[in-house]
N, C-alpha and C. Protein backbone atom coordinates (compact mmCIF):
# COMPACT_ATOMS: atom_id res chain seq x y z
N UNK A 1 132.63 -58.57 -1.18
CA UNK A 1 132.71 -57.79 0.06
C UNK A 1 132.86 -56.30 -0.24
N UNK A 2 133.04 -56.10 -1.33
CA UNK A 2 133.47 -54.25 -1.45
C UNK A 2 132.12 -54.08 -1.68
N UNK A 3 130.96 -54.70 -2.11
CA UNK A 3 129.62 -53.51 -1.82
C UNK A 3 129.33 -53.43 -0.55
N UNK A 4 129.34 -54.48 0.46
CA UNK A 4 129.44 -54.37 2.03
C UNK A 4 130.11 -52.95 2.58
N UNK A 5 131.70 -53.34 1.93
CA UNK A 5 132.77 -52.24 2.78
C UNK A 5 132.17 -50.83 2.00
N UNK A 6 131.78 -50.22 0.93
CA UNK A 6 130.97 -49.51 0.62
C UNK A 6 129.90 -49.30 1.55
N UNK A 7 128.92 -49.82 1.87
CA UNK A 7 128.26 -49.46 2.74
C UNK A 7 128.22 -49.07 3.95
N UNK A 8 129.97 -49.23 4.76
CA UNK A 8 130.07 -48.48 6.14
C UNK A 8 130.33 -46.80 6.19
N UNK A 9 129.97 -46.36 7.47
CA UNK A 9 129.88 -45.10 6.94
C UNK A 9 130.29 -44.52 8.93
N UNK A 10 131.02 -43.57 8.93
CA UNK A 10 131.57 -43.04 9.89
C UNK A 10 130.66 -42.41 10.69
N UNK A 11 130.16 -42.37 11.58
CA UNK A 11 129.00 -41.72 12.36
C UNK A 11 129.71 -40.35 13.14
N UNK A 12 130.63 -40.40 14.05
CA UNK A 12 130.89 -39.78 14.99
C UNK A 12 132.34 -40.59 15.50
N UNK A 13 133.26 -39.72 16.33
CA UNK A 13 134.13 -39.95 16.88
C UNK A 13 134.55 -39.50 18.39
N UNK A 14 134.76 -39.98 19.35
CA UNK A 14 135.06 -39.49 20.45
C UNK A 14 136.50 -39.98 21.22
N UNK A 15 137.60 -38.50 21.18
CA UNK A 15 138.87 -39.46 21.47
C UNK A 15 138.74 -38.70 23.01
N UNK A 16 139.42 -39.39 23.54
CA UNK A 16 139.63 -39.66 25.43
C UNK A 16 141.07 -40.01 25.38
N UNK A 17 141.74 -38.53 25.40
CA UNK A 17 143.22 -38.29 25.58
C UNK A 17 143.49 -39.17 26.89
N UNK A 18 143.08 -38.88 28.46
CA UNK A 18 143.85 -39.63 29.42
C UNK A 18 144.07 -41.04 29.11
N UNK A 19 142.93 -41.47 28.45
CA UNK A 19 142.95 -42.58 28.31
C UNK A 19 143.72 -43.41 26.91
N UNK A 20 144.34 -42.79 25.79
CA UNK A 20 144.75 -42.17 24.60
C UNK A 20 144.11 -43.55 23.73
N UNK A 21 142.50 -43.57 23.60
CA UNK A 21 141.81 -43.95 22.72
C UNK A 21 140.50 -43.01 22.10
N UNK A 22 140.61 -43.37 20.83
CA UNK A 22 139.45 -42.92 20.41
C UNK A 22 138.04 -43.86 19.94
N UNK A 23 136.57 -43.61 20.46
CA UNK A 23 135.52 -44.53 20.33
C UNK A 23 135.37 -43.54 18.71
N UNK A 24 134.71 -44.45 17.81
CA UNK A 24 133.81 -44.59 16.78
C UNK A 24 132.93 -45.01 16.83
N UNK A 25 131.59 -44.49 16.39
CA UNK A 25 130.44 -45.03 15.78
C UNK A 25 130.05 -45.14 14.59
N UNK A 26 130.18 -46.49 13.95
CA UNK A 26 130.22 -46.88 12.86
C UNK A 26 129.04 -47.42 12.20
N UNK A 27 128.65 -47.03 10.81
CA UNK A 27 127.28 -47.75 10.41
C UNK A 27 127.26 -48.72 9.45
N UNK A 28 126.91 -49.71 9.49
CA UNK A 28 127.41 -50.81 8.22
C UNK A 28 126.16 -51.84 8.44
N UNK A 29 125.78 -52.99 7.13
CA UNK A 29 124.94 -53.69 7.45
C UNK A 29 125.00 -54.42 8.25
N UNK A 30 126.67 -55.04 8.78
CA UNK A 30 126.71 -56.10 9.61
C UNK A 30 128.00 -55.77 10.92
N UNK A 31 128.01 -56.21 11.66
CA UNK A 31 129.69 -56.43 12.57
C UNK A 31 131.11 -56.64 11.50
N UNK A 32 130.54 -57.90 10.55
CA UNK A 32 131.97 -58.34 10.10
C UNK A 32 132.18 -57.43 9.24
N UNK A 33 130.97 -56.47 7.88
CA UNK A 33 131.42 -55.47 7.31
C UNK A 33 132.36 -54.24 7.42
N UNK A 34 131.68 -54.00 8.74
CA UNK A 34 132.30 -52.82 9.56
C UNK A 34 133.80 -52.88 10.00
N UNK A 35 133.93 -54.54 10.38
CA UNK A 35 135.58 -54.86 10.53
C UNK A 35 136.06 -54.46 9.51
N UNK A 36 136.08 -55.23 8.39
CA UNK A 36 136.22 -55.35 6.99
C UNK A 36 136.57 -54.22 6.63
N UNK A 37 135.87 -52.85 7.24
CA UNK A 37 136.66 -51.85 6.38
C UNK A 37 137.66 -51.51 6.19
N UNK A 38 138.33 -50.88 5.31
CA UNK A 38 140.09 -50.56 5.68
C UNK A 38 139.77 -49.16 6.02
N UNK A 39 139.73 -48.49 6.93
CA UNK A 39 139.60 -47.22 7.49
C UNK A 39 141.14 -46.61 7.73
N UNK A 40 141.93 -47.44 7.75
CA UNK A 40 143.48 -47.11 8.42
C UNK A 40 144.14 -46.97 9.69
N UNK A 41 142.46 -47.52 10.47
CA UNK A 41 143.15 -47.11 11.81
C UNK A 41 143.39 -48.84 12.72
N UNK A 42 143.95 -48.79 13.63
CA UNK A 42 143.90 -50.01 14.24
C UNK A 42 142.60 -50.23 15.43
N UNK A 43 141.80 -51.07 14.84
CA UNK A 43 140.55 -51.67 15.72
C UNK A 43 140.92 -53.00 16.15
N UNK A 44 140.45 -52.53 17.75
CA UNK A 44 140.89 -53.73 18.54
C UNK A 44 139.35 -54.24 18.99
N UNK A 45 138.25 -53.70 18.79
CA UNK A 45 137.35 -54.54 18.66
C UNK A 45 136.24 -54.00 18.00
N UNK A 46 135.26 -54.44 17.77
CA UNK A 46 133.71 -54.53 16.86
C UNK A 46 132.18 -55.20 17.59
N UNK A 47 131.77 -54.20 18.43
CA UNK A 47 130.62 -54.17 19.27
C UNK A 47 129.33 -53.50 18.29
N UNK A 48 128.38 -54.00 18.28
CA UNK A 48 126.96 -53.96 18.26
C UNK A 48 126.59 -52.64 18.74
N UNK A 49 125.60 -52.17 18.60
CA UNK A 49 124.86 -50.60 19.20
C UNK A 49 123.61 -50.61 19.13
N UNK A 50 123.39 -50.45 20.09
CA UNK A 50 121.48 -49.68 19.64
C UNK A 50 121.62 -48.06 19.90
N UNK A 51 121.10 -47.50 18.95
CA UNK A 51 120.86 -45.84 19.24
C UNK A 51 119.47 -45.79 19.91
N UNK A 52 119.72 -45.03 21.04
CA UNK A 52 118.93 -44.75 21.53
C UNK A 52 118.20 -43.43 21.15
N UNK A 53 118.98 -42.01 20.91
CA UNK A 53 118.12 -40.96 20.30
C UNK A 53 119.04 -39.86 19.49
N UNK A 54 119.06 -39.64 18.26
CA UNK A 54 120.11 -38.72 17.84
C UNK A 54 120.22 -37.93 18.24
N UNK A 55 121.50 -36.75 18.04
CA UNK A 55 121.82 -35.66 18.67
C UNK A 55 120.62 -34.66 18.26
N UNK A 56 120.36 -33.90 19.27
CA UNK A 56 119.13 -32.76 18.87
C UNK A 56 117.66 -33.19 18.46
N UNK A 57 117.49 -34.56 18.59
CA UNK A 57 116.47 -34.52 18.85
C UNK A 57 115.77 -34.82 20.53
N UNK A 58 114.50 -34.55 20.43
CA UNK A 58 113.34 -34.20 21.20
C UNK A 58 113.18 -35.59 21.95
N UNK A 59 113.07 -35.20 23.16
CA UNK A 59 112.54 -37.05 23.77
C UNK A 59 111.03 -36.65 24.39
């Protein structure tokens, strides 16, 4: 599993004080990798994504 947890990689972060959570977008080959990481923070869950278009680009 450590070439897996090696392979996640931090995308972006968005924290929402009223609400006092922060979203991550996380990149890894799988769901369970991405759990798997030890990042240090407490994740209460592990959802799927499709990107729809990166930042700055052109639609």
């Amino acid at each position: 599993m450590a070439t897996a947890a090696a392979a996640v990689r931090l995308i972006a972060t968005v924290r929402l004080p009223a609400d006092e959570v922060v979203l991550a977008l996380v990149e890894g080959p799988d769901a369970e990798a991405v759990a798997m990481a030890e990042v240090g923070w407490q994740v209460h869950r592990v959802n799927p994504a499709v990107r729809l278009h990166s930042w700055g680009e052109q639609q």
